[in-house]
C-alpha atoms as a PDB file:
ATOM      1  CA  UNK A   1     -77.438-149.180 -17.200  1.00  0.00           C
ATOM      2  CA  UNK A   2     -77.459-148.888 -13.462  1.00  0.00           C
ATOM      3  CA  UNK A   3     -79.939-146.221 -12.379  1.00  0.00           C
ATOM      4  CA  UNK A   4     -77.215-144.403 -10.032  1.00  0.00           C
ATOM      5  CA  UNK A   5     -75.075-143.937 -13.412  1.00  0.00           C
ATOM      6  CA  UNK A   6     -77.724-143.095 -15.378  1.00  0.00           C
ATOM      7  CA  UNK A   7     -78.887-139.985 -13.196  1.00  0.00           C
ATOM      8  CA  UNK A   8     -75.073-139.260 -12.836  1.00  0.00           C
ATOM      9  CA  UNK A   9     -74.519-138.508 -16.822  1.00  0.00           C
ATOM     10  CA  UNK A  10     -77.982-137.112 -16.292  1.00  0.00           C
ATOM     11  CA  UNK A  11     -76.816-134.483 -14.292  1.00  0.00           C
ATOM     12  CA  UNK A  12     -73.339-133.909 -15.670  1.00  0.00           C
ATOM     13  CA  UNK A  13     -75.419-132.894 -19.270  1.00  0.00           C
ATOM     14  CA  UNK A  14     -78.305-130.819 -17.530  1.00  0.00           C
ATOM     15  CA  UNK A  15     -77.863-127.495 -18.343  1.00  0.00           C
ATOM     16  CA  UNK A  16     -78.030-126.459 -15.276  1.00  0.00           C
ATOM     17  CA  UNK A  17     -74.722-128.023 -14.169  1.00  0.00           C
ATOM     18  CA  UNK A  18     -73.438-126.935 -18.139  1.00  0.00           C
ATOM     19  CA  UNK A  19     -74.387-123.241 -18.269  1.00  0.00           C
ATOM     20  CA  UNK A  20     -72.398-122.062 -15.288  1.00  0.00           C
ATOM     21  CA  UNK A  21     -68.916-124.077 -15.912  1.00  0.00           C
ATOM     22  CA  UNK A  22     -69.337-122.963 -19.569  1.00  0.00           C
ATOM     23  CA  UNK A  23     -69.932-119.022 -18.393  1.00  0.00           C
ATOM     24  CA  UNK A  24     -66.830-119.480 -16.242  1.00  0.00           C
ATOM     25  CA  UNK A  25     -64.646-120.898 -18.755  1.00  0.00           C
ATOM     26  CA  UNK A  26     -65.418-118.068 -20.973  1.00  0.00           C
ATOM     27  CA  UNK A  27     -64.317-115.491 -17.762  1.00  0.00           C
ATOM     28  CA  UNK A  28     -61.154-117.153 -17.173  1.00  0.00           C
ATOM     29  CA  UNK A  29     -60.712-117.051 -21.344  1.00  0.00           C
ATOM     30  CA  UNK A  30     -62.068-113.483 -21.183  1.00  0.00           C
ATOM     31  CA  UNK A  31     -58.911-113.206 -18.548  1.00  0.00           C
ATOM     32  CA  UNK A  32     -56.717-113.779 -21.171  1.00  0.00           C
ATOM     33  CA  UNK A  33     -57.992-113.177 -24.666  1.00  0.00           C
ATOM     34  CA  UNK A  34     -61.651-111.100 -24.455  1.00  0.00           C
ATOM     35  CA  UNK A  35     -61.893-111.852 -28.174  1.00  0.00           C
ATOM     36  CA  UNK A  36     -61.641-115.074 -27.431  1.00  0.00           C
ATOM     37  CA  UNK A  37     -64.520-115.595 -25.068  1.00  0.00           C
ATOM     38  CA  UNK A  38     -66.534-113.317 -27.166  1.00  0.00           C
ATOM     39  CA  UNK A  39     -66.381-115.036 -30.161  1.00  0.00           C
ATOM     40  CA  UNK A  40     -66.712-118.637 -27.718  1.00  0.00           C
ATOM     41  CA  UNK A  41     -70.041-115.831 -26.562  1.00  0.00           C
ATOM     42  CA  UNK A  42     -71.562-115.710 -30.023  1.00  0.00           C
ATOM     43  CA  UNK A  43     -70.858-119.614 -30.913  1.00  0.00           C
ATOM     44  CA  UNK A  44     -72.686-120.899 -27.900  1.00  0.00           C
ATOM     45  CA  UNK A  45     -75.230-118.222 -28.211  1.00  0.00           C
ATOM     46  CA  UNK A  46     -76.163-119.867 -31.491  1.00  0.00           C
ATOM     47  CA  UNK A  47     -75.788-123.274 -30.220  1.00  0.00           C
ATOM     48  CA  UNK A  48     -78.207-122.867 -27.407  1.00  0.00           C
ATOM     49  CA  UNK A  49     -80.891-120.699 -29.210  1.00  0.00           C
ATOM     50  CA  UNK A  50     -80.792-123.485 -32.246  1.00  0.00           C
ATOM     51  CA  UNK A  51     -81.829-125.899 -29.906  1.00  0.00           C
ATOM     52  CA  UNK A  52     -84.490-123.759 -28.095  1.00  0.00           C
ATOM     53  CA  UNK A  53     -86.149-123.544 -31.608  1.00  0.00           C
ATOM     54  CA  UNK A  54     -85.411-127.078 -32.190  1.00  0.00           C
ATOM     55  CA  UNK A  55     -87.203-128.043 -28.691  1.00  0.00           C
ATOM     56  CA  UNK A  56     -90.198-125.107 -29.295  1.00  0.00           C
ATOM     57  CA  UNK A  57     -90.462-126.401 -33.081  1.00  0.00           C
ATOM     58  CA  UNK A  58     -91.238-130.095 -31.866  1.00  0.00           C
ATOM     59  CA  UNK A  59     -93.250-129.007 -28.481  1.00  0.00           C
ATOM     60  CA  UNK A  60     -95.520-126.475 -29.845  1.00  0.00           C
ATOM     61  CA  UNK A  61     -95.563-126.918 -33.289  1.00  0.00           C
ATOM     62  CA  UNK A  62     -95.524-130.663 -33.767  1.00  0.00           C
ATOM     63  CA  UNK A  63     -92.715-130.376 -36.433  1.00  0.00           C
ATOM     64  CA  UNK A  64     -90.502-133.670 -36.239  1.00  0.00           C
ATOM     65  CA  UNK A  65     -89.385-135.880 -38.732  1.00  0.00           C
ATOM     66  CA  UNK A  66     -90.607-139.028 -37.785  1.00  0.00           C
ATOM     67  CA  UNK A  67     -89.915-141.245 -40.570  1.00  0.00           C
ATOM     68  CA  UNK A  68     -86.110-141.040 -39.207  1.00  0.00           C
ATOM     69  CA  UNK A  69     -86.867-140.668 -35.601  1.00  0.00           C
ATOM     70  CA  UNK A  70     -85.810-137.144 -35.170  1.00  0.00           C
ATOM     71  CA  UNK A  71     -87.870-134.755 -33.131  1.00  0.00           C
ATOM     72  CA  UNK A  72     -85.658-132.211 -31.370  1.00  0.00           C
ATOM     73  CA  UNK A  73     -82.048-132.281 -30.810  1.00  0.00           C
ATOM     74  CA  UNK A  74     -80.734-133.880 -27.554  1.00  0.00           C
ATOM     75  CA  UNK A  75     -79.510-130.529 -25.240  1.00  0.00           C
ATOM     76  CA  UNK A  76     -77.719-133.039 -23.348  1.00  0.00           C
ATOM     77  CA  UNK A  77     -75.470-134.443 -26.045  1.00  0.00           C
ATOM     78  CA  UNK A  78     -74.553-131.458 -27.713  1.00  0.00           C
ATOM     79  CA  UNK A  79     -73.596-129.411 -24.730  1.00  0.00           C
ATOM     80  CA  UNK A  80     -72.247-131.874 -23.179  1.00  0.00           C
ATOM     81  CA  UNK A  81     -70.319-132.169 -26.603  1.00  0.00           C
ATOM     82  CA  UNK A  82     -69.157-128.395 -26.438  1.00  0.00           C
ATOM     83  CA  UNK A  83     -68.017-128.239 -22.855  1.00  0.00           C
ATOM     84  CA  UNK A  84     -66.344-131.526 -21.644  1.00  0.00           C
ATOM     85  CA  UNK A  85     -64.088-131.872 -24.346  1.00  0.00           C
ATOM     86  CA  UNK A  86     -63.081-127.739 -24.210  1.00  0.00           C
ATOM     87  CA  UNK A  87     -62.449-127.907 -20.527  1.00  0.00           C
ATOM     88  CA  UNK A  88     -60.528-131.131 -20.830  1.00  0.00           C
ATOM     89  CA  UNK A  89     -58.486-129.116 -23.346  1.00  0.00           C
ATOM     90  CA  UNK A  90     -58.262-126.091 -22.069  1.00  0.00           C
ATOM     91  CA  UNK A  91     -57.084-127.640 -18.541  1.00  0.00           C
ATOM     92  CA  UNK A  92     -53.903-129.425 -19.772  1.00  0.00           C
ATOM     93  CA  UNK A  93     -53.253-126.992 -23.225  1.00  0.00           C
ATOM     94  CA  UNK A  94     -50.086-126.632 -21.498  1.00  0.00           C
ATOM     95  CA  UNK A  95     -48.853-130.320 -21.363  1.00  0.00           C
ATOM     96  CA  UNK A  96     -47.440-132.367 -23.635  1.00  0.00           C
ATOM     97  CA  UNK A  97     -49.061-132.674 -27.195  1.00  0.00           C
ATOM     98  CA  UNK A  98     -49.950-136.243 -25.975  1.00  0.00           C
ATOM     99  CA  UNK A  99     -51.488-135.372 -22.704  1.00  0.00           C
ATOM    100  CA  UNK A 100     -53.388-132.748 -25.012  1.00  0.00           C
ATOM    101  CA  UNK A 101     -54.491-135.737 -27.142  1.00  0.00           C
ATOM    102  CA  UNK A 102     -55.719-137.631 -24.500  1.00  0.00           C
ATOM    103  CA  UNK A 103     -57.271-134.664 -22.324  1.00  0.00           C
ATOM    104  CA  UNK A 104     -59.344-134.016 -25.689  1.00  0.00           C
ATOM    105  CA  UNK A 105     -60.123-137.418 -26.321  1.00  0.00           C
ATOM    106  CA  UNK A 106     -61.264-137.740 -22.449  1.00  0.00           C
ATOM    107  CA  UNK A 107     -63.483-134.769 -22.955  1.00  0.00           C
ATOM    108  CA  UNK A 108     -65.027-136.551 -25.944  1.00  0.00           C
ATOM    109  CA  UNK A 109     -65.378-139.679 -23.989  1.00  0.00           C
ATOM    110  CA  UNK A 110     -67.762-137.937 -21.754  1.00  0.00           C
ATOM    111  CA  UNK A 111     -69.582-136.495 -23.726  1.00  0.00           C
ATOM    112  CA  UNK A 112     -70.282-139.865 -25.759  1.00  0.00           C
ATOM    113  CA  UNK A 113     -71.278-141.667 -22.283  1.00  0.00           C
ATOM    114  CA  UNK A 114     -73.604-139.019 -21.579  1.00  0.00           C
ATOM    115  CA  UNK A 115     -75.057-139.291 -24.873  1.00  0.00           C
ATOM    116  CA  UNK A 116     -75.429-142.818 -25.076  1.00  0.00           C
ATOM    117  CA  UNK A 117     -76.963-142.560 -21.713  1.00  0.00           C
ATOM    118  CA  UNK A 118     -80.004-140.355 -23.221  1.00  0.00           C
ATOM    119  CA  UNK A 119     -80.323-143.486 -25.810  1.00  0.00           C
ATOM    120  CA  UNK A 120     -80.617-146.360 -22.905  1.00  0.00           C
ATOM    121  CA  UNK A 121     -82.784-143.978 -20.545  1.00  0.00           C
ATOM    122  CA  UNK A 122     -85.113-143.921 -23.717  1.00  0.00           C
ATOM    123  CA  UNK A 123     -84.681-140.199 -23.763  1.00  0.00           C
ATOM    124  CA  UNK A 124     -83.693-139.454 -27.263  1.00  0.00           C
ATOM    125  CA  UNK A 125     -83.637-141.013 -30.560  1.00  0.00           C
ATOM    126  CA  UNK A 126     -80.082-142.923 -32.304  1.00  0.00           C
ATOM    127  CA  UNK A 127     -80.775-139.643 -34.651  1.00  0.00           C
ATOM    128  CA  UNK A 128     -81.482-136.867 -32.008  1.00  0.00           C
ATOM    129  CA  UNK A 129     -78.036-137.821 -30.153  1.00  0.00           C
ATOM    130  CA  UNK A 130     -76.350-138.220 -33.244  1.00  0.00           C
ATOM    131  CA  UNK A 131     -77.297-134.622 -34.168  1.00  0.00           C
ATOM    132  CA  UNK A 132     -76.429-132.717 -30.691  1.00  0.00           C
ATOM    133  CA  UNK A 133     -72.920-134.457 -30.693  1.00  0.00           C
ATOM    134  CA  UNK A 134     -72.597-133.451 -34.231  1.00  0.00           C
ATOM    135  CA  UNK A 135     -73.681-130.112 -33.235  1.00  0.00           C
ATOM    136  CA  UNK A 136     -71.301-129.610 -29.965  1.00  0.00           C
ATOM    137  CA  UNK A 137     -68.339-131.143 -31.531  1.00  0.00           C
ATOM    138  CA  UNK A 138     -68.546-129.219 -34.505  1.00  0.00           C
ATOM    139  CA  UNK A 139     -68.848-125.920 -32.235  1.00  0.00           C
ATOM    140  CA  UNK A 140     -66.350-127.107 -29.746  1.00  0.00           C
ATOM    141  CA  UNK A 141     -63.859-128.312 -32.632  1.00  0.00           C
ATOM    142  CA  UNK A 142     -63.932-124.855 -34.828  1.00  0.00           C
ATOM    143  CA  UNK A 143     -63.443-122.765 -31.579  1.00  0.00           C
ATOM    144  CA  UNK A 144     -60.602-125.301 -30.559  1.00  0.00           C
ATOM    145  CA  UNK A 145     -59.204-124.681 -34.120  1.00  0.00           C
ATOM    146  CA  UNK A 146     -58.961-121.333 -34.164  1.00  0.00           C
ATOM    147  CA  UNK A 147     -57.967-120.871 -30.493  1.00  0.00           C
ATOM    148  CA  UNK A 148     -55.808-124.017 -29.813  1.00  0.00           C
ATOM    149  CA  UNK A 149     -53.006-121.850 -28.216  1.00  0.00           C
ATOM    150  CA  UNK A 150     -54.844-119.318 -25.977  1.00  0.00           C
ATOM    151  CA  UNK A 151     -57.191-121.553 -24.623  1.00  0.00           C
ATOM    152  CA  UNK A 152     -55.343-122.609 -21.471  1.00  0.00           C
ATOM    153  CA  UNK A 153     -56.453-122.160 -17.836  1.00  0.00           C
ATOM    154  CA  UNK A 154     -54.268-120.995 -15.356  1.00  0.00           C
ATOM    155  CA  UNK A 155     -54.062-123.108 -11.903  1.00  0.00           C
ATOM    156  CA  UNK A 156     -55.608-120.031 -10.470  1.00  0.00           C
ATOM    157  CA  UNK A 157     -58.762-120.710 -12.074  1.00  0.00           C
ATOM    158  CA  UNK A 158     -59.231-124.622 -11.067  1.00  0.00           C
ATOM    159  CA  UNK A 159     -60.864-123.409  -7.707  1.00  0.00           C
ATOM    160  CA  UNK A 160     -63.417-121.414  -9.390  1.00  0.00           C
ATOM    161  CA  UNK A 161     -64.056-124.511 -12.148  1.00  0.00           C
ATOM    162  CA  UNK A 162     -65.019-126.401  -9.104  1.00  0.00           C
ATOM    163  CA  UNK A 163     -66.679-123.805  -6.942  1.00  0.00           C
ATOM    164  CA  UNK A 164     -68.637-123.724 -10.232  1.00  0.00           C
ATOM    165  CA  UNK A 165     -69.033-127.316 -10.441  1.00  0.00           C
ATOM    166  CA  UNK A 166     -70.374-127.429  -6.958  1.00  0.00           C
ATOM    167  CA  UNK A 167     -72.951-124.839  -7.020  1.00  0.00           C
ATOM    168  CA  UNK A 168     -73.987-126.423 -10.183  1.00  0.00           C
ATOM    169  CA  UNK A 169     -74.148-129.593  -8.676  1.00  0.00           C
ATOM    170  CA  UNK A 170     -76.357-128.213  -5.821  1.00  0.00           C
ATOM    171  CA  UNK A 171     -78.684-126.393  -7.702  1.00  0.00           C
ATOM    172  CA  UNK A 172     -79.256-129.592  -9.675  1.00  0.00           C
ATOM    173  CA  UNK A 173     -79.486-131.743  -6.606  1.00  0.00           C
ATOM    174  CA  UNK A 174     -81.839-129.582  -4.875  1.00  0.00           C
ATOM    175  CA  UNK A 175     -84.200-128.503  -7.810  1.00  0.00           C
ATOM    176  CA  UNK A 176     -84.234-131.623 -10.008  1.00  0.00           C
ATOM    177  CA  UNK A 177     -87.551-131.041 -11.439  1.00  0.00           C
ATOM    178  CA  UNK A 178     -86.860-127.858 -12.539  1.00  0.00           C
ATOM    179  CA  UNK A 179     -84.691-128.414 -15.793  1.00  0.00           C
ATOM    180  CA  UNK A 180     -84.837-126.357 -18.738  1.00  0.00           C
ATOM    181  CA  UNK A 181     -86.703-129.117 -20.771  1.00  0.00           C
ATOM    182  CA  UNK A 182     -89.264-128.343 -18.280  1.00  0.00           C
ATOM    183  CA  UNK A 183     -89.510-124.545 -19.132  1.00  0.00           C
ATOM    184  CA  UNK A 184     -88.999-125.334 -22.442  1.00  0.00           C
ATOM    185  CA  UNK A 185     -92.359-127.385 -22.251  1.00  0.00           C
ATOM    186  CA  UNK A 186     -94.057-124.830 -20.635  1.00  0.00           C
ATOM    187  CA  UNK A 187     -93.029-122.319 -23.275  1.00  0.00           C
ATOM    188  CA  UNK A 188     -94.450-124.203 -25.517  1.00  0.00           C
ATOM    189  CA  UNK A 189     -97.521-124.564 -23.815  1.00  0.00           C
ATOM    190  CA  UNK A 190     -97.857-121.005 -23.472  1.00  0.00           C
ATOM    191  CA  UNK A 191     -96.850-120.940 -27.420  1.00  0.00           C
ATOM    192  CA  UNK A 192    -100.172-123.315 -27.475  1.00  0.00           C
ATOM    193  CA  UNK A 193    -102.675-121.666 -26.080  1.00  0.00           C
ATOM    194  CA  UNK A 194    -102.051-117.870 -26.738  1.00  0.00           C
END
């Protein structure tokens, strides 16, 4: 894989670059349907804090299951799993049910390229990706289910998506060694030696 792509799908999983597109999705759905974007609140929530323990688990703890190859669950895949395949949705929910299809099935795309990207950068496991897609499709795919028709953006909101985007993209640019897998490790650390 060429290195430029690599750091690309890198990037476009940190959660860095995830967290605020994700927190203004949930504004723009909080716009329209605050019951909506708190229950998409809650699901994330318990997304993100089940891999913090899966991450603390493995760093401070040791706890993996080797004999499979699983150690902690790839951040990368799974959000990347929740968010790219919601946004894709939730940008053309007012199209065609074909253009729907598609916008879904680009979103998935994604997040399958940056997934198999943590695989041939020798980040994760076969098992650990396999796991955080599982994870973020499942979470992505019940709130899609039970939200399908109210999850739309208006064209109003594109320009904050990428104002989002951008910032994102800067803060990732100009702190790249400070990722959350890096203050998950020094958690753990801490976890260590208290």
């Amino acid at each position: 894989m060429p290195h430029s792509l690599a750091v690309l799908l890198t990037w476009m999983g940190d959660a860095r670059l995830v967290a605020p597109v994700m927190l203004v999705l949930g504004w723009q759905w909080w716009r329209r349907n605050p019951r909506l974007a708190l229950e998409a609140a809650v699901a994330v929530s318990g997304m993100i804090g089940l891999l913090v323990v899966s991450k603390l688990a493995y760093k401070a703890a040791g706890i993996d299951w080797r004999t499979i190859g699983f150690f902690t669950i790839s951040g990368h895949s799974a959000l990347s799993a929740l968010l790219y395949p919601l946004l894709c949705y939730s940008l053309a929910e007012g199209a065609r049910p074909g253009v729907r299809r598609a916008s879904l099935a680009l979103g998935v795309c994604v997040a399958l390229a940056i997934a198999v990207s943590r695989v041939l950068t020798y980040r994760h496991t076969p098992v650990e990706i396999m796991v955080g897609l599982a994870l973020g499709l499942t979470v992505g795919g019940l709130l899609l289910r039970r939200w399908h028709g109210e999850m739309a953006l208006p064209t109003r909101a594109l320009p904050w998506m990428a104002g989002a985007l951008m910032a994102a993209g800067l803060v990732v640019w100009m702190a790249p060694h400070v990722s959350a897998e890096r203050v998950l490790s020094h958690i753990a650390w801490r976890l260590q030696n208290s």
